[in-house]
N, C-alpha and C. Protein backbone atom coordinates (compact mmCIF):
# COMPACT_ATOMS: atom_id res chain seq x y z
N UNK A 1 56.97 250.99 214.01
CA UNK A 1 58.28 251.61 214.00
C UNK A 1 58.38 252.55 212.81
N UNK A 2 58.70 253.77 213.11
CA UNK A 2 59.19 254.69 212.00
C UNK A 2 60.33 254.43 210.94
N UNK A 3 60.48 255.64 209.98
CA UNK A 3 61.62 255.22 209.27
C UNK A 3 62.65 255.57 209.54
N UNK A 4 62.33 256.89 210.46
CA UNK A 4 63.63 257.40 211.62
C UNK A 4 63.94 256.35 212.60
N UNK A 5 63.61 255.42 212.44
CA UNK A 5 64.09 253.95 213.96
C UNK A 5 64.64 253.19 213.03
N UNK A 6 64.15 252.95 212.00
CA UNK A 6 64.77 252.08 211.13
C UNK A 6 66.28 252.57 210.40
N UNK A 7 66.74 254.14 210.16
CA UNK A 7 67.72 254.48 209.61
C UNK A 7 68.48 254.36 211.42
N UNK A 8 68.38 254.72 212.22
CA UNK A 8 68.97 254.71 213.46
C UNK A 8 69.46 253.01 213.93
N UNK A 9 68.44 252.04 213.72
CA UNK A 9 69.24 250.68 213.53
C UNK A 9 70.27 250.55 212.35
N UNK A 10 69.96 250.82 211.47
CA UNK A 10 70.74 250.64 210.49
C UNK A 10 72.23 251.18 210.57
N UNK A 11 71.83 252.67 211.17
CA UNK A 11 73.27 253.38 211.27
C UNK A 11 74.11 252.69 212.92
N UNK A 12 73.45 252.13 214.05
CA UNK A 12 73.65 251.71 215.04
C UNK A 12 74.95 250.06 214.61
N UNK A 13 73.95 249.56 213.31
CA UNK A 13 74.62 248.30 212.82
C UNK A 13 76.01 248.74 212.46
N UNK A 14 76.17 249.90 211.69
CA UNK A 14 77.34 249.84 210.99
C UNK A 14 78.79 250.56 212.36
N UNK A 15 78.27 251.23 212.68
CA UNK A 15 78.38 251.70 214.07
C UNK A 15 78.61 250.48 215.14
N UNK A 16 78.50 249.83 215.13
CA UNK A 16 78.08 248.47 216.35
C UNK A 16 79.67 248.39 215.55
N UNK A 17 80.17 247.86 214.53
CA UNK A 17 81.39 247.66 214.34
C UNK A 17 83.11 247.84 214.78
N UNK A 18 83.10 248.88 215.14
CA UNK A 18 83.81 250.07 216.33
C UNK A 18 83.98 248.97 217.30
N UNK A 19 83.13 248.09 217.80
CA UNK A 19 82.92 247.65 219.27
C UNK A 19 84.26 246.63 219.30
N UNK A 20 84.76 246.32 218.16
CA UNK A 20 86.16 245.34 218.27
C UNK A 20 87.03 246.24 218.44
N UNK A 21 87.19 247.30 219.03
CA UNK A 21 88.25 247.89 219.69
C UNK A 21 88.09 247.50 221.14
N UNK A 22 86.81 247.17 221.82
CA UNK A 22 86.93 247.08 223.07
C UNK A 22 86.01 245.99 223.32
N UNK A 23 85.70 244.73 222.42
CA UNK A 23 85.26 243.71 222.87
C UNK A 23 85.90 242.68 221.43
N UNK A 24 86.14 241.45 221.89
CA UNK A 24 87.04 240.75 221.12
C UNK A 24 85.93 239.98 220.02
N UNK A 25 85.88 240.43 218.62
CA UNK A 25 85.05 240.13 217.37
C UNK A 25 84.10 240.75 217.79
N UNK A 26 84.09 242.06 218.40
CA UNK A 26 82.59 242.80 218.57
C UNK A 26 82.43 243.22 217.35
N UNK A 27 83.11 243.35 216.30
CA UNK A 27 82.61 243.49 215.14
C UNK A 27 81.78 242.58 214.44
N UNK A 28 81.59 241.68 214.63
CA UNK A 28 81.13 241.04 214.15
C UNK A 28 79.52 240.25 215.38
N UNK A 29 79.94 240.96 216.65
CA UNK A 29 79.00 240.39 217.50
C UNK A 29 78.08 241.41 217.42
N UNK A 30 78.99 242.48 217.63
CA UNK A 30 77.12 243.67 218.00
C UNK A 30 76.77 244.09 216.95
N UNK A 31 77.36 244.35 215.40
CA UNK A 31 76.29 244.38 213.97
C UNK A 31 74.89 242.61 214.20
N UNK A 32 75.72 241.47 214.29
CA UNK A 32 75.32 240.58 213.96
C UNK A 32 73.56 240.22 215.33
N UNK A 33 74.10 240.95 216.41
CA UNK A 33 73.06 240.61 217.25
C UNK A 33 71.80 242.15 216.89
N UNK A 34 72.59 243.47 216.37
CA UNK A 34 71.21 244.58 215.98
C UNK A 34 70.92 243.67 214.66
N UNK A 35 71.41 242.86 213.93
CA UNK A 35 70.37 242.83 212.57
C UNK A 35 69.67 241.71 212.24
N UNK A 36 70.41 240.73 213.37
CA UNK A 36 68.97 239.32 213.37
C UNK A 36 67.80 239.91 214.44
N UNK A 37 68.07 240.49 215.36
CA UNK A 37 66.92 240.85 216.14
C UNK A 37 65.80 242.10 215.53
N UNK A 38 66.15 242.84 214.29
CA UNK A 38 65.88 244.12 213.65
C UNK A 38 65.42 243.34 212.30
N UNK A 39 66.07 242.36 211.51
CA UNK A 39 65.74 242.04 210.58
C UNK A 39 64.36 242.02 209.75
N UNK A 40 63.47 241.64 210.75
CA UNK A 40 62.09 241.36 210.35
C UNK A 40 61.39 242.60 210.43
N UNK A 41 61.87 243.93 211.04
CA UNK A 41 60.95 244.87 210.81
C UNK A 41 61.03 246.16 209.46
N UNK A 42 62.01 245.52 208.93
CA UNK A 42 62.67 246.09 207.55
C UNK A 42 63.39 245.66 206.56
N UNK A 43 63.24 246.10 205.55
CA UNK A 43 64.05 245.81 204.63
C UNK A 43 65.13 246.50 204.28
N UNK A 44 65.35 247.80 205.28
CA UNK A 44 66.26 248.72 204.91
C UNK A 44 67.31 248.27 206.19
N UNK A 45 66.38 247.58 207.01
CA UNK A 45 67.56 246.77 208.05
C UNK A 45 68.19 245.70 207.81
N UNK A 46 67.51 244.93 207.06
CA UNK A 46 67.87 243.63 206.37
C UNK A 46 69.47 244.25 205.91
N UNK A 47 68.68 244.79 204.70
CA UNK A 47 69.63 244.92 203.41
C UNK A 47 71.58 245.68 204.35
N UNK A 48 70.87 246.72 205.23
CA UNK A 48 72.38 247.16 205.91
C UNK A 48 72.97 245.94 207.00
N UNK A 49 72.01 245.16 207.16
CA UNK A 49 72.96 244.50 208.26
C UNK A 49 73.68 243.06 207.44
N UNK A 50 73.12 242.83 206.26
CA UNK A 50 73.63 242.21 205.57
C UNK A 50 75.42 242.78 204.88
N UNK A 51 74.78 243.88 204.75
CA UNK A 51 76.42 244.67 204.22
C UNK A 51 77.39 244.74 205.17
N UNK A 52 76.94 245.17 206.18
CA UNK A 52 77.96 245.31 207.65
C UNK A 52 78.78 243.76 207.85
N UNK A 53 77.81 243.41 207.74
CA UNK A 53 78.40 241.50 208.07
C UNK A 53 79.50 241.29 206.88
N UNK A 54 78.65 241.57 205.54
CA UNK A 54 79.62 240.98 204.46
C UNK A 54 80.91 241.91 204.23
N UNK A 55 80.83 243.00 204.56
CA UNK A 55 82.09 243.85 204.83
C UNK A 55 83.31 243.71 205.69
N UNK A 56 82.98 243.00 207.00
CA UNK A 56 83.50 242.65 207.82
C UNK A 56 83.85 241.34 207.78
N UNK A 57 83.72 240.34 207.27
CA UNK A 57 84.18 238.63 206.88
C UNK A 57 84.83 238.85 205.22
N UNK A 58 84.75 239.73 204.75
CA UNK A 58 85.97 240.63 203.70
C UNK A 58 86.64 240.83 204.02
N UNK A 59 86.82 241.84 205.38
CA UNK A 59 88.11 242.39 205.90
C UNK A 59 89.07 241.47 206.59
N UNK A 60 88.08 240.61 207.05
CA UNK A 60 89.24 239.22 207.81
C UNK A 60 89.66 238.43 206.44
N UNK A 61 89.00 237.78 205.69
CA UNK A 61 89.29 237.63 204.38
C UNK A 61 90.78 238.19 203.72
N UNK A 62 90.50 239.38 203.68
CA UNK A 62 92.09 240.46 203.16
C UNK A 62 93.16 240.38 204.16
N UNK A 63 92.62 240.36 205.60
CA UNK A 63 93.61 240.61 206.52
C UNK A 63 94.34 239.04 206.69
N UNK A 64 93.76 238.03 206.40
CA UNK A 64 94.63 236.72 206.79
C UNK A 64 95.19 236.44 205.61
N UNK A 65 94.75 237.09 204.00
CA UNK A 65 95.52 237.07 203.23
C UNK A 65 96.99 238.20 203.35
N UNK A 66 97.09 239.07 203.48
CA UNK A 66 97.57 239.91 203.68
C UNK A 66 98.80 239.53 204.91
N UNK A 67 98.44 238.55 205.95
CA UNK A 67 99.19 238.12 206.87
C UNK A 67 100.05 236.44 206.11
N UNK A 68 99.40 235.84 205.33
CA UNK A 68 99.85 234.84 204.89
C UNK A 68 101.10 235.36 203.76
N UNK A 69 100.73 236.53 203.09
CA UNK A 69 102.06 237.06 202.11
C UNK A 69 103.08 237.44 203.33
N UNK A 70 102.58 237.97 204.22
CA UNK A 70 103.93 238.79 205.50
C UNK A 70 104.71 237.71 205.92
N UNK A 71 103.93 236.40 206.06
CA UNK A 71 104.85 235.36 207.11
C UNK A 71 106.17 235.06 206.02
N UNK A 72 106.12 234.51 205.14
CA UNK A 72 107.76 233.91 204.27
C UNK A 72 108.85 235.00 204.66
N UNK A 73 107.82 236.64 204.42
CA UNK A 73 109.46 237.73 204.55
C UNK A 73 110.09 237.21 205.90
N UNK A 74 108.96 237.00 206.77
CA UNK A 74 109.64 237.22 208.20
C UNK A 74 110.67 235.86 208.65
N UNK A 75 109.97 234.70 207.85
CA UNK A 75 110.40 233.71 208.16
C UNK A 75 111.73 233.22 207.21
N UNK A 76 111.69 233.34 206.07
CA UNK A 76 112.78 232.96 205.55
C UNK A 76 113.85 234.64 205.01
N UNK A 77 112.99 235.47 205.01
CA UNK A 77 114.63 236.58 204.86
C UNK A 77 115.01 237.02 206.24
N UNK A 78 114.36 237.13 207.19
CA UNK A 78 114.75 237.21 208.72
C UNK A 78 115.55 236.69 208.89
N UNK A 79 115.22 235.74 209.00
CA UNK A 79 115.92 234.41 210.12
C UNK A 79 116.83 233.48 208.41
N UNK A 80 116.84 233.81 207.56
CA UNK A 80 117.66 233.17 206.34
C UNK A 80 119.08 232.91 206.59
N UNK A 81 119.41 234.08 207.31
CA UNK A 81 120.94 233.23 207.74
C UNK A 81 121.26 231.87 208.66
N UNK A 82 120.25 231.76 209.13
CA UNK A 82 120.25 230.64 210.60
C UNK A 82 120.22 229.30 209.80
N UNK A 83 120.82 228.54 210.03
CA UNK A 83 120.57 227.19 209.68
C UNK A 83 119.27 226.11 210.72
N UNK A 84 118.63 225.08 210.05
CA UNK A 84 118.19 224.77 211.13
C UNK A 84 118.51 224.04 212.18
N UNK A 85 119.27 223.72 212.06
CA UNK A 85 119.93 223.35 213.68
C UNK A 85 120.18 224.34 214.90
N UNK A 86 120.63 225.34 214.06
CA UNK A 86 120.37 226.56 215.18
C UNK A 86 119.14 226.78 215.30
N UNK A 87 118.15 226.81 214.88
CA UNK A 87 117.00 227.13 214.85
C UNK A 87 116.65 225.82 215.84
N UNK A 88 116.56 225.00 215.94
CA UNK A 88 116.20 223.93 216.70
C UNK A 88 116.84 224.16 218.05
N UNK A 89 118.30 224.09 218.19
CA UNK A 89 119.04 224.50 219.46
C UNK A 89 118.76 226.28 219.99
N UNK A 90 118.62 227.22 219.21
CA UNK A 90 118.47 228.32 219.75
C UNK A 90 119.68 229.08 219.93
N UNK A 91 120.76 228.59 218.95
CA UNK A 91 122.15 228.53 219.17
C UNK A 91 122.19 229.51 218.12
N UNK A 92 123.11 230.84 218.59
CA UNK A 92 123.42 232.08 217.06
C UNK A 92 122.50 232.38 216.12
N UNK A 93 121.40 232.20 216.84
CA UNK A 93 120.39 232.85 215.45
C UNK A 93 120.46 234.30 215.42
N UNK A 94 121.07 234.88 214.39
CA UNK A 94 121.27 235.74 213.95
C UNK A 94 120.30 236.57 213.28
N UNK A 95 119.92 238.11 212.94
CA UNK A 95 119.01 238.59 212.64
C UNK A 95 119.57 239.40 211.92
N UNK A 96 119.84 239.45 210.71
CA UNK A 96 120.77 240.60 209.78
C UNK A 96 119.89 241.40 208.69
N UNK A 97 119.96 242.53 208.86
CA UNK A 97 119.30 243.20 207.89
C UNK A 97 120.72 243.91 207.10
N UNK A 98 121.65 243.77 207.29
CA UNK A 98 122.82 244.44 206.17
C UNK A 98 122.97 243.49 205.35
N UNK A 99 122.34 242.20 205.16
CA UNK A 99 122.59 241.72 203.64
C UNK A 99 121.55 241.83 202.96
N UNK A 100 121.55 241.76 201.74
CA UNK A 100 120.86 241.99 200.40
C UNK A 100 118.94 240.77 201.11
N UNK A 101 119.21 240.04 201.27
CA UNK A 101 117.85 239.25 201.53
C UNK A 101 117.02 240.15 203.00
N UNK A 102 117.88 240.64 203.86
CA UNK A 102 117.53 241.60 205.09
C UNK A 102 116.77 242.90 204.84
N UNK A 103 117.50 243.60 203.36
CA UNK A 103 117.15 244.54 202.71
C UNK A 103 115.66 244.42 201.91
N UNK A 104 115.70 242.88 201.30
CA UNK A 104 114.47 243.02 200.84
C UNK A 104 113.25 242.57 201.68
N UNK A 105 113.48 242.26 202.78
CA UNK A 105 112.93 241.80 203.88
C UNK A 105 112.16 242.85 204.24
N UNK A 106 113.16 244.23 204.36
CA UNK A 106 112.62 245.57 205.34
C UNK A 106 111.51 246.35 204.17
N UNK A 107 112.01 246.15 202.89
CA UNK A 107 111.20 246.65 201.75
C UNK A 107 109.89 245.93 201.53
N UNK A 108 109.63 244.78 201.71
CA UNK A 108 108.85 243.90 201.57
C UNK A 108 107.61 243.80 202.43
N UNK A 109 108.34 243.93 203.68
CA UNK A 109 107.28 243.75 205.06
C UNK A 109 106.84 245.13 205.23
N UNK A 110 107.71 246.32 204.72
CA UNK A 110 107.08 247.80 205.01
C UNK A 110 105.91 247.71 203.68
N UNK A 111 106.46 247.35 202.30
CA UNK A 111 105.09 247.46 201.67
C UNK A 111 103.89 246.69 201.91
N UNK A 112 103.83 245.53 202.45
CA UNK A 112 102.75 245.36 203.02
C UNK A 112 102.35 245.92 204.33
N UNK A 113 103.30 246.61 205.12
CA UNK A 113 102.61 247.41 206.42
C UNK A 113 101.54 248.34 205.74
N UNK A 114 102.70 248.91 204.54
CA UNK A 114 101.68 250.01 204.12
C UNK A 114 100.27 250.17 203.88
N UNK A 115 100.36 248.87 202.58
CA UNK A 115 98.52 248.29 202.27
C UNK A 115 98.10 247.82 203.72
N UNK A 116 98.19 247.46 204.60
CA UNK A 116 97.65 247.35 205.89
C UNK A 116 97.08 248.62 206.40
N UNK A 117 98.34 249.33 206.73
CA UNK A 117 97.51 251.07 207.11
C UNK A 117 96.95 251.63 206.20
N UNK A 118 96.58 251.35 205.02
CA UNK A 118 96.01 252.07 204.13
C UNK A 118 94.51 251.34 203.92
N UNK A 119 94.53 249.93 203.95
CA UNK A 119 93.04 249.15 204.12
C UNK A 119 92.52 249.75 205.39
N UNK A 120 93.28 249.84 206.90
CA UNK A 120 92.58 250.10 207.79
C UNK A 120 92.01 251.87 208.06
N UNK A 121 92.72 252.68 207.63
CA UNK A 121 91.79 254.10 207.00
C UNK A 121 90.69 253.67 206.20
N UNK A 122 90.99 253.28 205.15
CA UNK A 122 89.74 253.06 204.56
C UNK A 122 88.76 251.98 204.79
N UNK A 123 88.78 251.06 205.76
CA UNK A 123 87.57 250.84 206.29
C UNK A 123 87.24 251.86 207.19
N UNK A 124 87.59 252.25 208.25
CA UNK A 124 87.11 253.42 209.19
C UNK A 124 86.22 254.11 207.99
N UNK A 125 86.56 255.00 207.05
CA UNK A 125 86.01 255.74 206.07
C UNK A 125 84.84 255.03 205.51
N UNK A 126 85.08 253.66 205.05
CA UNK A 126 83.91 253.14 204.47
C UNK A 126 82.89 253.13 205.62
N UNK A 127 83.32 252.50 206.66
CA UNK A 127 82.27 252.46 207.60
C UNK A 127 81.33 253.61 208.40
N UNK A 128 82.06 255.05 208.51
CA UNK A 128 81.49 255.75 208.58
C UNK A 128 80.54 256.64 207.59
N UNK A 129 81.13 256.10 205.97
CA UNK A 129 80.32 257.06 205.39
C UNK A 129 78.80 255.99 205.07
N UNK A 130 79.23 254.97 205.35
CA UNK A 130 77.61 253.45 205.49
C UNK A 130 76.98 254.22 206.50
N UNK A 131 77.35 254.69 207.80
CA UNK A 131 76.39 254.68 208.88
C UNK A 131 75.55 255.97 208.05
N UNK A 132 76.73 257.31 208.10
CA UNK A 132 75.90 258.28 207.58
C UNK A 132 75.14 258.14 206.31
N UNK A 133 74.95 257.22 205.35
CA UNK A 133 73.56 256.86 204.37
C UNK A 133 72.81 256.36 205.23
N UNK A 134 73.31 255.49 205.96
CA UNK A 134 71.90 254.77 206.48
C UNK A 134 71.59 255.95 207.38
N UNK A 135 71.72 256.68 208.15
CA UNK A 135 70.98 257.77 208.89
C UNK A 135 70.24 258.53 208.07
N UNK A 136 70.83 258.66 206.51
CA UNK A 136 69.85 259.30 205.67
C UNK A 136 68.89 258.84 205.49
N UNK A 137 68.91 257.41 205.21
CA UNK A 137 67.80 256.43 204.28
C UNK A 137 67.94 255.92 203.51
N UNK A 138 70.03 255.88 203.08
CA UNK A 138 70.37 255.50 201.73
C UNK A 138 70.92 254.32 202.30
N UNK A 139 71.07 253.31 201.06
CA UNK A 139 72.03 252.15 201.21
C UNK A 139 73.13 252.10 200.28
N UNK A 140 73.60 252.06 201.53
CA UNK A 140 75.42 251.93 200.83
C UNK A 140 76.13 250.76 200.59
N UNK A 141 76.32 250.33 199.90
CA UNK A 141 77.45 249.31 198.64
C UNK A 141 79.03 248.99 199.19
N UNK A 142 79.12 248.78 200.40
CA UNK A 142 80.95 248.84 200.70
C UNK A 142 81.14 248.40 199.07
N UNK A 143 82.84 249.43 199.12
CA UNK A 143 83.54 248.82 197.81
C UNK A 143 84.29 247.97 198.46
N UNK A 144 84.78 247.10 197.56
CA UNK A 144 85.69 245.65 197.87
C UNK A 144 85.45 244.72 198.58
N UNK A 145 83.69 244.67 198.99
CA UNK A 145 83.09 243.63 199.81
C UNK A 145 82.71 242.66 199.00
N UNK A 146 82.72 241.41 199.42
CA UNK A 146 82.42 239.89 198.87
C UNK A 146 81.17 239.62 199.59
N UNK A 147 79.87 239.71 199.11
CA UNK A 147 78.58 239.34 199.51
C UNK A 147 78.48 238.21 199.51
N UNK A 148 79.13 237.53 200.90
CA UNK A 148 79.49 236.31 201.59
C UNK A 148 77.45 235.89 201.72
N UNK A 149 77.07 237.01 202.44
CA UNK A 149 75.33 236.91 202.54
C UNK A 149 74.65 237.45 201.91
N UNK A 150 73.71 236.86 201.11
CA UNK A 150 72.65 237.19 199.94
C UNK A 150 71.40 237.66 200.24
């Protein structure tokens, strides 16, 4: 195998990522099935399919953190007026954003929408500018990845 097959797996791995738009954890299925089956004929495959993986169990990492800060706004300044008995019966639960806890509710949950749309540009970005090194021959470093695999 050439080193042009080997930057083409490599860039295919980071690339294979994309596939969780239209297969459920294909991110994590089609990097993970090009770089155990590719592994052994490189080290420049190794080393990218290792990054792809550890980039991607980062991003779930951030994203269930990121969802664990969202749940309290939704749950206790949302729904804060409801007592729980209504909450149990289903009786007047009310949804108020004109009081002061509603307000910081809408401020709260939009700044974390924000860091949400702003992590998910910049993985797209990280991930495309990985494929294009590895098509070069370079290896690329995601920033803010936790090298879950060594």
């Amino acid at each position: 195998m050439t080193a042009t097959n080997h930057n083409n797996i490599s860039t295919f791995i980071h690339l294979g990522v994309f596939s969780k738009y239209f297969i459920p954890f294909g991110n994590f299925i089609v990097p993970i099935l090009l770089w155990t089956t590719n592994k052994d004929k490189s080290d420049f495959i190794d080393t990218n399919g290792k990054e792809a993986i550890n980039f991607q169990l980062s991003i779930l990492l951030y994203t269930i953190l990121l969802g664990m800060f969202s749940f309290p706004f939704f749950i206790f300044n949302v729904f804060g007026d409801a007592t729980i008995s209504n909450l149990l019966h289903f009786n007047d639960i009310s949804i108020n954003f004109s009081n002061p806890g509603g307000f910081r509710t809408l401020i709260g949950a939009s700044f974390i929408g924000i860091i949400a749309l702003i992590g998910f540009f910049l993985e797209i970005i990280f991930i495309i500018t990985a494929a294009l090194k590895a098509n070069k021959g370079e290896t690329y470093k995601y920033p803010l990845c936790i090298r879950f695999i060594k």
